[in-house]
N, C-alpha and C. Protein backbone atom coordinates (compact mmCIF):
# COMPACT_ATOMS: atom_id res chain seq x y z
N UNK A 1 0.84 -1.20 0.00
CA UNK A 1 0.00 0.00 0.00
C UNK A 1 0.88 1.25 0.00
N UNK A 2 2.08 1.42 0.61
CA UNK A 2 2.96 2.15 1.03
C UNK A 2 3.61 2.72 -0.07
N UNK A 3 3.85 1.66 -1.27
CA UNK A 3 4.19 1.41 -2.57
C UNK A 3 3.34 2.51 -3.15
N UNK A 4 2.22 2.11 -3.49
CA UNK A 4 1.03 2.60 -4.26
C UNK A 4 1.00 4.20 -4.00
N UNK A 5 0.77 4.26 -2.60
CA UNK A 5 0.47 6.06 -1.85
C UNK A 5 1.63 6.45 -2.26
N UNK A 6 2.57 6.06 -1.97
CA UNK A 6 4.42 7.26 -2.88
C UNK A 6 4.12 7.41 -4.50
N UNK A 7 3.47 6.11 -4.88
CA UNK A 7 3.47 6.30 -6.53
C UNK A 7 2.41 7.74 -7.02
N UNK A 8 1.09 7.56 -6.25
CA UNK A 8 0.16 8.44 -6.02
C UNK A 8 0.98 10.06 -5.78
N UNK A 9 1.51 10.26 -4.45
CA UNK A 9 2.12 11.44 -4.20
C UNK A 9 3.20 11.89 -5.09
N UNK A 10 3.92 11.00 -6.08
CA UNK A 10 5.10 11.53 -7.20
C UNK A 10 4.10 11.49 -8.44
N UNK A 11 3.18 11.02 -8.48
CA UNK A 11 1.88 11.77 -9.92
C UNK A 11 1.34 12.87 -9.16
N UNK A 12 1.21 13.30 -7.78
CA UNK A 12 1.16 14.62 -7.39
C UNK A 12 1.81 16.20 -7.93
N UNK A 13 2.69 15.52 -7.55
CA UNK A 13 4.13 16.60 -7.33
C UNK A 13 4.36 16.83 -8.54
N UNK A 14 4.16 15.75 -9.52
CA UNK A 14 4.14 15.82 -11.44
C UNK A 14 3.73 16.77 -11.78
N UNK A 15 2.09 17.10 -11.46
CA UNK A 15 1.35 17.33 -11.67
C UNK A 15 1.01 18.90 -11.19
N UNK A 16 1.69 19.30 -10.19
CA UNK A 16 1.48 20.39 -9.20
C UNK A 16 3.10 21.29 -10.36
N UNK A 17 4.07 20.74 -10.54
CA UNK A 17 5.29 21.14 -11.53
C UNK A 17 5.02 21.13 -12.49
N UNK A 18 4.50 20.17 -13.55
CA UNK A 18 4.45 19.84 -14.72
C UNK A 18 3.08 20.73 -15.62
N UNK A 19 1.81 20.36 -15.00
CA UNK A 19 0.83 21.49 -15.36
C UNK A 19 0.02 22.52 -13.92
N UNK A 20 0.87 23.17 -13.57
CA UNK A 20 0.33 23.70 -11.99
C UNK A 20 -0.67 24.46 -12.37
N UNK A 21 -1.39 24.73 -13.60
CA UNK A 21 -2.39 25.62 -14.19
C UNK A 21 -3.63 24.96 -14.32
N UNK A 22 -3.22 23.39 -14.38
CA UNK A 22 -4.46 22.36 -14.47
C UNK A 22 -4.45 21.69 -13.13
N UNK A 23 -3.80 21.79 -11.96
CA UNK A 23 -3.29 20.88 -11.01
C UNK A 23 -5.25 21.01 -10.90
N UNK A 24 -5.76 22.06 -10.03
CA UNK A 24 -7.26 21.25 -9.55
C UNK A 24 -7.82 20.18 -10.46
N UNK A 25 -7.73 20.72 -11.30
CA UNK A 25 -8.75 20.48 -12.44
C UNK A 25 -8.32 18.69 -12.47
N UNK A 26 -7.14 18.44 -12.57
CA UNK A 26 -6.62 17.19 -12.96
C UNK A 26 -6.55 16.37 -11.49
N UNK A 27 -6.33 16.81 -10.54
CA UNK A 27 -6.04 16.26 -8.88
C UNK A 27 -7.13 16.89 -8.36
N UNK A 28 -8.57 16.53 -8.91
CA UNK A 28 -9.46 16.74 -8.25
C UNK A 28 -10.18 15.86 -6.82
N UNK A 29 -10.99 15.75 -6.11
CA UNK A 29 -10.88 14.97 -4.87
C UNK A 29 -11.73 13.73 -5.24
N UNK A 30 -12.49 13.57 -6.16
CA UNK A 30 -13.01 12.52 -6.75
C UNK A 30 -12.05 11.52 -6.87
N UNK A 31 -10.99 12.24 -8.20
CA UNK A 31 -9.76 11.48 -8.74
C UNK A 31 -8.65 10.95 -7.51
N UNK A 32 -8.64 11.53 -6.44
CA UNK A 32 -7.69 11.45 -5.74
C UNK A 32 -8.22 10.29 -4.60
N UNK A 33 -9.72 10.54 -4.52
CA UNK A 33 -10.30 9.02 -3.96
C UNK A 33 -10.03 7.53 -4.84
N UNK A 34 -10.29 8.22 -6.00
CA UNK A 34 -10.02 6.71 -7.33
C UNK A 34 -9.17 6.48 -6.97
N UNK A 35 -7.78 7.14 -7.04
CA UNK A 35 -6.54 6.35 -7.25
C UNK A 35 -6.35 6.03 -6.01
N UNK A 36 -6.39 6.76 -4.67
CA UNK A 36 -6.65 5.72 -3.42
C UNK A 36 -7.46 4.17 -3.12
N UNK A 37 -8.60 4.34 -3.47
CA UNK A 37 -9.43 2.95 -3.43
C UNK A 37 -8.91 1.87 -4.58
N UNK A 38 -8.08 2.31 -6.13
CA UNK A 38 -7.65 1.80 -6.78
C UNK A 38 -6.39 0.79 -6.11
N UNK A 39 -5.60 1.48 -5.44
CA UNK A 39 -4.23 0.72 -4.68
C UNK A 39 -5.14 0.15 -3.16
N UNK A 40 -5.94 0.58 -2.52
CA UNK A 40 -6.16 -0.23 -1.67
C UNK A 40 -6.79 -1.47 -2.34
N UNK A 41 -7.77 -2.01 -3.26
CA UNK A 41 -8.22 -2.75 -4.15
C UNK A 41 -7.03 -3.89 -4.73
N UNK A 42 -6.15 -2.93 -5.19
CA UNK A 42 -4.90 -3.59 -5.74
C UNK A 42 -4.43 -4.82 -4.88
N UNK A 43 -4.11 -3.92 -3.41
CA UNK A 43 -3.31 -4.60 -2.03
C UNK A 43 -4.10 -5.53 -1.39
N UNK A 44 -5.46 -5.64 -1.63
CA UNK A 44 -6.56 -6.49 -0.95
C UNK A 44 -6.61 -7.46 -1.84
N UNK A 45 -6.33 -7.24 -3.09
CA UNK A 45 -6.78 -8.81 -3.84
C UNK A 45 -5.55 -9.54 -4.24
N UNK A 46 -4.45 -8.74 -3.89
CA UNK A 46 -3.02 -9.65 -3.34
C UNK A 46 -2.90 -10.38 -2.38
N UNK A 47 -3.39 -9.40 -1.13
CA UNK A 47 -3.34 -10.35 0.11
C UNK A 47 -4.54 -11.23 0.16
N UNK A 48 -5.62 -10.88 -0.81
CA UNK A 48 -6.60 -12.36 -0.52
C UNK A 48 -5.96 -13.63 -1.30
N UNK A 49 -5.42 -13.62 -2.12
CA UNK A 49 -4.80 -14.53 -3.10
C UNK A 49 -3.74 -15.14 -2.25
N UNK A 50 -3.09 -14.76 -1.53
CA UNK A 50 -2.24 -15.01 -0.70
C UNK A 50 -2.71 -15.98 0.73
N UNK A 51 -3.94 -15.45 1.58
CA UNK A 51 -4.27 -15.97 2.18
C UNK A 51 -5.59 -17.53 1.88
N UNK A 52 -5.49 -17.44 0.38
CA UNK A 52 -6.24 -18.55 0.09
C UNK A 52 -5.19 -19.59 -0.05
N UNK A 53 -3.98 -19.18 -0.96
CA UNK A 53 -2.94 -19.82 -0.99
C UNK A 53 -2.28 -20.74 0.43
N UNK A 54 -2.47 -20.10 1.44
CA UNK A 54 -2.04 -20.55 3.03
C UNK A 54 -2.67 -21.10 3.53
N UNK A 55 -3.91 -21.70 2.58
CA UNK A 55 -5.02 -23.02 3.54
C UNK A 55 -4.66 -23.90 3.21
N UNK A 56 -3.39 -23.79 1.85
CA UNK A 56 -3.64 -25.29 1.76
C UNK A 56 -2.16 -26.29 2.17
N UNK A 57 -1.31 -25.10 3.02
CA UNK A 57 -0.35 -25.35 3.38
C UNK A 57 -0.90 -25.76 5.47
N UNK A 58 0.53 -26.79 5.58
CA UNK A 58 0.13 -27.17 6.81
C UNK A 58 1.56 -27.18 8.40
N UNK A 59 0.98 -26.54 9.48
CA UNK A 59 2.13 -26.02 10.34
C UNK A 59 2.12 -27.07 11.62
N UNK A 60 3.32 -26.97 11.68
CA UNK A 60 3.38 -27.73 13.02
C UNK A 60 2.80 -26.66 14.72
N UNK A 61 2.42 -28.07 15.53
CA UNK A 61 2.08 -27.18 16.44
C UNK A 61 3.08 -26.47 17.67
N UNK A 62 2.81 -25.45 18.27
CA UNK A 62 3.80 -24.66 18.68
C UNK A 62 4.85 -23.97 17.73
N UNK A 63 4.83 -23.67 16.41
CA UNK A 63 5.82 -23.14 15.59
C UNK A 63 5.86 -22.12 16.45
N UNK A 64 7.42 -21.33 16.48
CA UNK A 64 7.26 -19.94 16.64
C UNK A 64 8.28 -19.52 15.30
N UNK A 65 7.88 -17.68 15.05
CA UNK A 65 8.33 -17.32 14.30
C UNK A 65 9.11 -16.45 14.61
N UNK A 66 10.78 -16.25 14.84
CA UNK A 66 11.77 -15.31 15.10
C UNK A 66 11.93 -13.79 14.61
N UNK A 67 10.90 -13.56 14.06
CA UNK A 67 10.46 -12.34 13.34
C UNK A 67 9.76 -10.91 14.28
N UNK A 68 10.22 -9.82 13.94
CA UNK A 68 9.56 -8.90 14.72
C UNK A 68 7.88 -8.69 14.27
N UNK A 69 7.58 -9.04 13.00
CA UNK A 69 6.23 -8.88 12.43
C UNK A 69 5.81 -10.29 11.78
N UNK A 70 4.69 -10.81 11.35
CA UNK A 70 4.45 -11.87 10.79
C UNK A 70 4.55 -11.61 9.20
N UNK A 71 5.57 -11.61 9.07
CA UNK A 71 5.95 -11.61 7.24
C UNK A 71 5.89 -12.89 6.86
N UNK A 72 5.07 -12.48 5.75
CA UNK A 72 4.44 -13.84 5.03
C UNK A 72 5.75 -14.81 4.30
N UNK A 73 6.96 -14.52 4.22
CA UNK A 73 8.40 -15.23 4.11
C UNK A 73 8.95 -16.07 4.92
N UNK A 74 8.30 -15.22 6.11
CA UNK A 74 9.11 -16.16 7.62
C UNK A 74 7.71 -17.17 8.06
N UNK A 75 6.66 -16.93 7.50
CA UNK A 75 5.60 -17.74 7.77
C UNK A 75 5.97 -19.10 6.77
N UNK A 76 6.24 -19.13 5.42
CA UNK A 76 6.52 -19.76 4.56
C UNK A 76 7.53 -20.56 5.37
N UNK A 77 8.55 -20.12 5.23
CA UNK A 77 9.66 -20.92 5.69
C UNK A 77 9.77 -22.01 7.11
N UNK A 78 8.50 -22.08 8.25
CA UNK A 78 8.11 -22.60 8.96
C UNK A 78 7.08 -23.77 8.49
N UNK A 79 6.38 -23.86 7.32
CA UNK A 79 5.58 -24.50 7.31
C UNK A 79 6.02 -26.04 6.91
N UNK A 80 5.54 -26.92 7.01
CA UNK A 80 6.09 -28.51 7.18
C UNK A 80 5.58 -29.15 5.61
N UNK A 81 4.36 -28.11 5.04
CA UNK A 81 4.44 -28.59 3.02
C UNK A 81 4.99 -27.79 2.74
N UNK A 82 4.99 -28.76 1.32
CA UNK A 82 5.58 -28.00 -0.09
C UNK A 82 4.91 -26.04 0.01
N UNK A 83 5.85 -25.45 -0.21
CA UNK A 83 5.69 -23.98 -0.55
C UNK A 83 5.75 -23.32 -1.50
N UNK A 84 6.50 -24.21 -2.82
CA UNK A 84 6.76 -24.27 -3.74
C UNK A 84 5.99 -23.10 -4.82
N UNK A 85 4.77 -23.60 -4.70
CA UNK A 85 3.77 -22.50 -5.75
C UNK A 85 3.78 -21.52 -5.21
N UNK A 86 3.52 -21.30 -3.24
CA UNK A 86 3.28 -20.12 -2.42
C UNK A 86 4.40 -18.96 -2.72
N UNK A 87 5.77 -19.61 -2.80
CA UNK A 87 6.83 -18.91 -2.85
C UNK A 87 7.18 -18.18 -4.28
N UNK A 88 6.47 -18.95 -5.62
CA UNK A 88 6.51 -18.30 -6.73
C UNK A 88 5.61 -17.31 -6.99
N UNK A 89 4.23 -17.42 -6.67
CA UNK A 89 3.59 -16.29 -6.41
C UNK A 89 3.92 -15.18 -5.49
N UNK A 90 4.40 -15.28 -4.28
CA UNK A 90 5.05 -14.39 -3.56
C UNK A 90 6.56 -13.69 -4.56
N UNK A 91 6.96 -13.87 -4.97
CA UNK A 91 7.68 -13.46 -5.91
C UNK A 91 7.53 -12.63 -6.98
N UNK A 92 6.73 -13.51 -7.82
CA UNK A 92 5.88 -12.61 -8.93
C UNK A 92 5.13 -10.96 -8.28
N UNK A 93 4.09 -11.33 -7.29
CA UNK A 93 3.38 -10.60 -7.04
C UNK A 93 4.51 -9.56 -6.19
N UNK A 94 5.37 -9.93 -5.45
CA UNK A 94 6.44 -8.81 -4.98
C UNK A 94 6.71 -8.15 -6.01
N UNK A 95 7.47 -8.62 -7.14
CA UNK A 95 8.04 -7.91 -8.46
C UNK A 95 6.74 -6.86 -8.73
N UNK A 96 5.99 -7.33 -9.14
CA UNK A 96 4.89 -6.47 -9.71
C UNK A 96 4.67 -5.15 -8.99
N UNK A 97 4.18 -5.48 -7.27
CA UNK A 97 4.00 -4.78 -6.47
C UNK A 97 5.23 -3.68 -6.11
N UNK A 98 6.16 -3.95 -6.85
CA UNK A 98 7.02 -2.93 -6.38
C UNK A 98 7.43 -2.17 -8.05
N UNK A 99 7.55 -3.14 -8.54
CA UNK A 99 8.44 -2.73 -10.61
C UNK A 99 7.21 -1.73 -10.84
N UNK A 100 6.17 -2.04 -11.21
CA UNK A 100 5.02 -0.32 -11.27
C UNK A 100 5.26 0.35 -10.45
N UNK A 101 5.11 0.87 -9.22
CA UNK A 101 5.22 1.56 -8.39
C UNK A 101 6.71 2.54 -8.40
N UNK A 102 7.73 1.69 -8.52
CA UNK A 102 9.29 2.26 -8.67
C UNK A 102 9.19 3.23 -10.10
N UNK A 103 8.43 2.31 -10.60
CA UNK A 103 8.99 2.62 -12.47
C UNK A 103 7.80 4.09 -12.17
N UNK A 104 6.47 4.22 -11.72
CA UNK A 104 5.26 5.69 -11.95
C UNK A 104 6.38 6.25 -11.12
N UNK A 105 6.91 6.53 -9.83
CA UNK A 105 8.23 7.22 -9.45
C UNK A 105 9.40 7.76 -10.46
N UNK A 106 9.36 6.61 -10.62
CA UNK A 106 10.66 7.37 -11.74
C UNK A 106 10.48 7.66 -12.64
N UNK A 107 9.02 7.41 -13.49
CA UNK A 107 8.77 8.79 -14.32
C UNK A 107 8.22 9.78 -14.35
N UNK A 108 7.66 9.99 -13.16
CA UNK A 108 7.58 11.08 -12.82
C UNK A 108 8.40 12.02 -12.37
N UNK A 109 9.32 11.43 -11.53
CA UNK A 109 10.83 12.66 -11.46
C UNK A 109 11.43 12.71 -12.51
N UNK A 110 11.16 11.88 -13.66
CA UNK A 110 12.38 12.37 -14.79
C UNK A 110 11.57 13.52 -15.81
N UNK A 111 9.95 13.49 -15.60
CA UNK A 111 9.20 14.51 -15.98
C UNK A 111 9.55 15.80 -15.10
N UNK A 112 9.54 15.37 -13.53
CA UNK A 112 10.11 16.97 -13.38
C UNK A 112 11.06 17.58 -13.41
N UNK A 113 12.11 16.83 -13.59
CA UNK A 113 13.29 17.13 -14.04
C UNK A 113 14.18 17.82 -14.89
N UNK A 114 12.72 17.26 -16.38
CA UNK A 114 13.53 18.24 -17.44
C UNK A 114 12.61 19.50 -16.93
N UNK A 115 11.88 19.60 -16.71
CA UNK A 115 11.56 21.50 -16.65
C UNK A 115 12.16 22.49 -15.96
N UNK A 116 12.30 21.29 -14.29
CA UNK A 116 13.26 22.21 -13.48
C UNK A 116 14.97 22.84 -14.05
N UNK A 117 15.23 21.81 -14.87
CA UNK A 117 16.94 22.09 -15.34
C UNK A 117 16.68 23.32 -16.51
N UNK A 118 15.74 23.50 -17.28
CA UNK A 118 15.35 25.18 -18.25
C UNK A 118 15.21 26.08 -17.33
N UNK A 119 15.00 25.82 -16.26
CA UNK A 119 14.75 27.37 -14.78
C UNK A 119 16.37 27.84 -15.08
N UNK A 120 16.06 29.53 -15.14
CA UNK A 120 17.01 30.16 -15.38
C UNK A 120 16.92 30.21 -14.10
N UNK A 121 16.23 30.61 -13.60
CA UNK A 121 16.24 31.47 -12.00
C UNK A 121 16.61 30.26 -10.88
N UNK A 122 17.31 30.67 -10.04
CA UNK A 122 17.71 29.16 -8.82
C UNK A 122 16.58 29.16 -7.81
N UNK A 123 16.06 30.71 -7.70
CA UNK A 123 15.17 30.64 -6.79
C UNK A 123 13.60 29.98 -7.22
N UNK A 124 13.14 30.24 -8.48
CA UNK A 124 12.19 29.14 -8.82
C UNK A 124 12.66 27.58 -9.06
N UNK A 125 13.77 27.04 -9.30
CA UNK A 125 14.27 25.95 -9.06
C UNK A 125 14.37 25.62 -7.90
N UNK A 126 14.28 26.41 -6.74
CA UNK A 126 14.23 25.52 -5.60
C UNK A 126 12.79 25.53 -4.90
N UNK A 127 11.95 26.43 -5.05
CA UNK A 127 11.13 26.69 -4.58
C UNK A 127 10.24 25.64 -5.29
N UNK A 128 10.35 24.96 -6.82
CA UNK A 128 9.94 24.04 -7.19
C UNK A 128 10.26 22.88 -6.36
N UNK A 129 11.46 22.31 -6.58
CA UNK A 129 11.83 21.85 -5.61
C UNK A 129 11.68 21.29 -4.75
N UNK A 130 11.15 22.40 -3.63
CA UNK A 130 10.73 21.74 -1.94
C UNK A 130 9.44 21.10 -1.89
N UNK A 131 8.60 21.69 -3.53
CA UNK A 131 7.19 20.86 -3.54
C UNK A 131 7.73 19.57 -3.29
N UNK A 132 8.35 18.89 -3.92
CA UNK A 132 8.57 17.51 -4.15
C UNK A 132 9.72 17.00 -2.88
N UNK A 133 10.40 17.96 -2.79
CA UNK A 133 11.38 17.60 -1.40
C UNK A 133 11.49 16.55 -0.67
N UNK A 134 10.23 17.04 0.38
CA UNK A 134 9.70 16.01 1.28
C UNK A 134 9.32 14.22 0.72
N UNK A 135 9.11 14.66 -0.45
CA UNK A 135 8.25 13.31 -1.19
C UNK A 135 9.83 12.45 -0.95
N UNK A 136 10.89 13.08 -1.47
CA UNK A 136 12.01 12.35 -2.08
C UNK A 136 12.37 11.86 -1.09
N UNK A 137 12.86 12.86 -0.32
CA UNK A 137 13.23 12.24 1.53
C UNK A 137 12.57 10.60 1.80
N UNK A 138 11.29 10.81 2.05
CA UNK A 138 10.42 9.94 2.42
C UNK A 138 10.64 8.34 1.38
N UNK A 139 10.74 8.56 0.08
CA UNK A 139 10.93 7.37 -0.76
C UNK A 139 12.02 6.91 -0.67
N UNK A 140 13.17 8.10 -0.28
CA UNK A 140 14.38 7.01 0.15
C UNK A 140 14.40 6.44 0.66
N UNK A 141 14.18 6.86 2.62
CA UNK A 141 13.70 6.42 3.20
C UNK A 141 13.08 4.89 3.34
N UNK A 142 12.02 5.07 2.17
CA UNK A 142 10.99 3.83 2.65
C UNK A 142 11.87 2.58 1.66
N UNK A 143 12.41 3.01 0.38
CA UNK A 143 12.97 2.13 -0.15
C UNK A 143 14.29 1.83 0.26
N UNK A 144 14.90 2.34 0.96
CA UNK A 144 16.22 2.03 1.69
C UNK A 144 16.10 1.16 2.60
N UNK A 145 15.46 1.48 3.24
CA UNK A 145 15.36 0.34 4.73
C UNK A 145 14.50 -0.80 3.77
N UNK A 146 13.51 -0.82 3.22
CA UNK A 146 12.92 -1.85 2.54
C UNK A 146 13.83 -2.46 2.18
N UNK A 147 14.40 -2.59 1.44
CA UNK A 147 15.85 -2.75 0.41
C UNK A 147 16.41 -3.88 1.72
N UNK A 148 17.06 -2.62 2.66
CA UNK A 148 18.12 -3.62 3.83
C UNK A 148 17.10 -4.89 4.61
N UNK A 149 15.74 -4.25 4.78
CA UNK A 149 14.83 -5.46 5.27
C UNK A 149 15.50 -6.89 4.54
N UNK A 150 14.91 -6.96 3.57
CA UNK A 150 14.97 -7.92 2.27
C UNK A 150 15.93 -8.59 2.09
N UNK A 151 16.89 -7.42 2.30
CA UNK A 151 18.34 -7.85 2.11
C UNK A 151 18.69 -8.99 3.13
N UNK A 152 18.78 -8.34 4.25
CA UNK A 152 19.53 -8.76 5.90
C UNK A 152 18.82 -10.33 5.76
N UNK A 153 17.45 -10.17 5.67
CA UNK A 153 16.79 -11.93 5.60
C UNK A 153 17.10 -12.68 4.54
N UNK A 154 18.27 -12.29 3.77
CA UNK A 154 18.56 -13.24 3.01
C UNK A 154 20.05 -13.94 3.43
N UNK A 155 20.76 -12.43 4.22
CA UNK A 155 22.28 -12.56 4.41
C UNK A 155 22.13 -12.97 5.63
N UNK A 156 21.48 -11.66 6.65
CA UNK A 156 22.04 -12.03 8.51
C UNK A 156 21.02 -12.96 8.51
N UNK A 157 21.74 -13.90 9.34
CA UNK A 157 21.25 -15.04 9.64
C UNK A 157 20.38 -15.07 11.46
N UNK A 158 21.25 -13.96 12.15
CA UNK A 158 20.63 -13.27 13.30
C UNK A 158 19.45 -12.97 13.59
N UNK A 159 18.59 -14.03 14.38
CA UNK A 159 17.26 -12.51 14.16
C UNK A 159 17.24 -11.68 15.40
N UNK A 160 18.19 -11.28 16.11
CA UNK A 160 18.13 -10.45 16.75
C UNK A 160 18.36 -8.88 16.00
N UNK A 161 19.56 -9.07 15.22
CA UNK A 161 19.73 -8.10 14.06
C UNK A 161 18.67 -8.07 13.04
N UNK A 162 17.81 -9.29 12.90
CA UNK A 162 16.94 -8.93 11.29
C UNK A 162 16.06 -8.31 12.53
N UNK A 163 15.64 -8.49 13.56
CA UNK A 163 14.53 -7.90 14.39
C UNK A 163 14.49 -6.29 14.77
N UNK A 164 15.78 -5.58 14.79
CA UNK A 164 16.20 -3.90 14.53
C UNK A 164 15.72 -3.57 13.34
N UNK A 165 16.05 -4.35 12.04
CA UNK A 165 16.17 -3.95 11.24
C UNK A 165 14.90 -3.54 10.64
N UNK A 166 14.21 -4.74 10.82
CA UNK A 166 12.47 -4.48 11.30
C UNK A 166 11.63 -3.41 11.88
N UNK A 167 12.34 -3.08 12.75
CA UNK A 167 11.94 -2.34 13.70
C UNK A 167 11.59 -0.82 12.92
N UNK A 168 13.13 -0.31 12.25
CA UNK A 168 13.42 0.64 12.02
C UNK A 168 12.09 0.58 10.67
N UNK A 169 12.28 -0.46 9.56
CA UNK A 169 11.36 -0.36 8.50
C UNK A 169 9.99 -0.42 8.71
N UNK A 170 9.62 -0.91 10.16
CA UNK A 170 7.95 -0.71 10.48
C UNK A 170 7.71 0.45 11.42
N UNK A 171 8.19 0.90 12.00
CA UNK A 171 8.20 1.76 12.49
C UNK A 171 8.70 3.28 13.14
N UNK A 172 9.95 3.06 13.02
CA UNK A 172 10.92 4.20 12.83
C UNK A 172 10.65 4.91 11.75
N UNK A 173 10.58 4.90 10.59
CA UNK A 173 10.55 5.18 8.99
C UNK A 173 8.81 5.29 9.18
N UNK A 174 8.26 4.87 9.77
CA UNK A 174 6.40 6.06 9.34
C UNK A 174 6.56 7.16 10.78
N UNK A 175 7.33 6.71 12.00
CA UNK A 175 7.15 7.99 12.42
C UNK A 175 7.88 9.35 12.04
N UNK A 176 9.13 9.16 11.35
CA UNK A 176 9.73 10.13 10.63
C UNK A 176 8.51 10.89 9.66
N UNK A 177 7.72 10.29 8.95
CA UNK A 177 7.32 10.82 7.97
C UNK A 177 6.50 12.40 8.00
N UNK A 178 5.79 12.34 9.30
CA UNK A 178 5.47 13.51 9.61
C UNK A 178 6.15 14.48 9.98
N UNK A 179 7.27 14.48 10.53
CA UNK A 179 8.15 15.65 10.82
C UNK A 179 8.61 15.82 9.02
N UNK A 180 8.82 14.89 9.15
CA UNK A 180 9.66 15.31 7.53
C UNK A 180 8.72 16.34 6.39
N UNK A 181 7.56 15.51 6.24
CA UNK A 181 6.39 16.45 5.85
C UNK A 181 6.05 17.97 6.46
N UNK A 182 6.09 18.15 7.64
CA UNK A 182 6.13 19.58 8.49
C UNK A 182 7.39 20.84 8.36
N UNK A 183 8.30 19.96 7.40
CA UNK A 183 9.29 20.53 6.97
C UNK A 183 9.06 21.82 6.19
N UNK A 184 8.17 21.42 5.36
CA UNK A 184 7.51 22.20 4.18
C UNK A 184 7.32 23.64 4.83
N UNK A 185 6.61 23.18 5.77
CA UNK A 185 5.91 24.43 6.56
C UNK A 185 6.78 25.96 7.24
N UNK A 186 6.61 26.84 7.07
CA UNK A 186 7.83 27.63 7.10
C UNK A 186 7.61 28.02 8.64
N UNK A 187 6.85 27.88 9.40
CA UNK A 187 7.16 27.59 10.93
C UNK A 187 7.63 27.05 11.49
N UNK A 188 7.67 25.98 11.29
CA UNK A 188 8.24 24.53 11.23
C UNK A 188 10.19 25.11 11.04
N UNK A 189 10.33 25.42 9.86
CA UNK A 189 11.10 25.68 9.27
C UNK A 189 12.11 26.59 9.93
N UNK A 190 11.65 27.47 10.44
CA UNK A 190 12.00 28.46 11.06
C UNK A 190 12.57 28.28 12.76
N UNK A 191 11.71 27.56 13.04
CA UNK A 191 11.91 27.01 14.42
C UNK A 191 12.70 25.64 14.74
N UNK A 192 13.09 25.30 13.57
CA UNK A 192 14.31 24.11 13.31
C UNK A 192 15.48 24.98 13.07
N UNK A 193 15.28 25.33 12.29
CA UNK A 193 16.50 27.08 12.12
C UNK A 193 16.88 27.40 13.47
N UNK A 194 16.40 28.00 14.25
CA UNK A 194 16.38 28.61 15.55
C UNK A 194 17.45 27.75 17.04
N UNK A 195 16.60 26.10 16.60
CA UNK A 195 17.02 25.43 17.84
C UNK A 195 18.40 25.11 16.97
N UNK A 196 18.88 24.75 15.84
CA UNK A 196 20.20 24.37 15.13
C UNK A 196 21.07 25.26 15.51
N UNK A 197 20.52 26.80 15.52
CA UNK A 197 21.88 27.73 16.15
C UNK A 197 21.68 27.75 17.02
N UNK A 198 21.12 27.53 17.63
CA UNK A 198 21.26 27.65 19.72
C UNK A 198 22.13 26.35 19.38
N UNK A 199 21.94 25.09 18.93
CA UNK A 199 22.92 23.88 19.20
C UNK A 199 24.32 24.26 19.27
N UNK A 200 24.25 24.87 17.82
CA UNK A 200 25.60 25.44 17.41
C UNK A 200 26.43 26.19 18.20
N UNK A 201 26.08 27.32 18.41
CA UNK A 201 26.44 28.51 19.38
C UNK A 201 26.78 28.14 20.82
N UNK A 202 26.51 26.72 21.14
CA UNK A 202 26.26 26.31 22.46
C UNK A 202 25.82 26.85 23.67
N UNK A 203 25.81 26.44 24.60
CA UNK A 203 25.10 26.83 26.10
C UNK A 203 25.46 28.49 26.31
């Protein structure tokens, strides 16, 4: 879902740069419900496909799972059948769920891209810019630690370490997101300004 809403917010930011003369007209609140209920729709008939898939697999009793969250990988890998089909669909449907989502991202920054680089002026280049700012922050963010999630459960074998790592990608990384977003805000802004030189300047 997380996927979908960044893909949504970089056809935003497109859209707010690219035609800011049509932005209502085109990011109207109708449209902006569609493409919400569209990715929740998306994410619901993945995870139902998924959880039909898991009836017909069978667990021993008392399994536990060394995992900070119940990821449907570390559920797989406990179960006592074949997983075989479960694990190719989990695959496929990962690819998918992420290759659209990455790819509407990245063309949408390479749309705003070329307009911002014709700005003669630096100050409308940045002020363009900070529209999208926050967005970028945040997708690193979510795809970085995603990335090391993925990663670490393939390499660290630890789950005390895959269980941080967890930590940080379920929850560290959405509470950032709101400060990061408040950034925008030039109060905000100002009063981050303020406490940085008192840091600086010291006691």
């Amino acid at each position: 879902m997380d996927n979908f809403l960044l893909t949504v917010m970089a056809y935003d930011c497109f859209v707010a740069i690219c035609h800011p003369l049509n932005y209502l007209l085109i990011m109207n609140p109708h449209f902006c419900v569609l493409l919400v209920l569209m990715s929740w729709l998306i994410v619901f008939c993945s995870s139902l496909l998924h959880i039909l898939l898991m009836k017909r697999l069978r667990f021993s009793i008392g399994t536990k799972i060394p995992h900070f969250f119940c990821e449907l990988a570390q559920v797989l890998k406990v179960a006592s059948s074949d997983t075989l089909i479960n694990n190719i669909i989990l695959l496929v449907a990962n690819a998918l769920l992420c290759v659209f989502p990455v790819t509407g991202i990245l063309f949408s920054y390479s749309q705003i891209i070329s307009p911002l680089m014709r700005m003669s002026s630096t100050e409308s280049k940045y002020k363009e810019f900070s529209t999208c700012g926050s967005h970028l922050c945040v997708v690193s963010l979510f795809y970085g630690t995603a990335l090391g999630v993925y990663l670490s459960s393939a390499v660290v074998h630890s789950s005390k370490k895959s269980t941080v790592i967890s930590v940080m990608y379920t929850m560290v990384i959405p509470m950032l997101n709101p400060f990061i977003y408040t950034l925008r805000n030039k109060d905000v802004k100002g009063a981050l300004e303020r406490l940085l030189s008192r840091a600086a300047s010291g006691p």
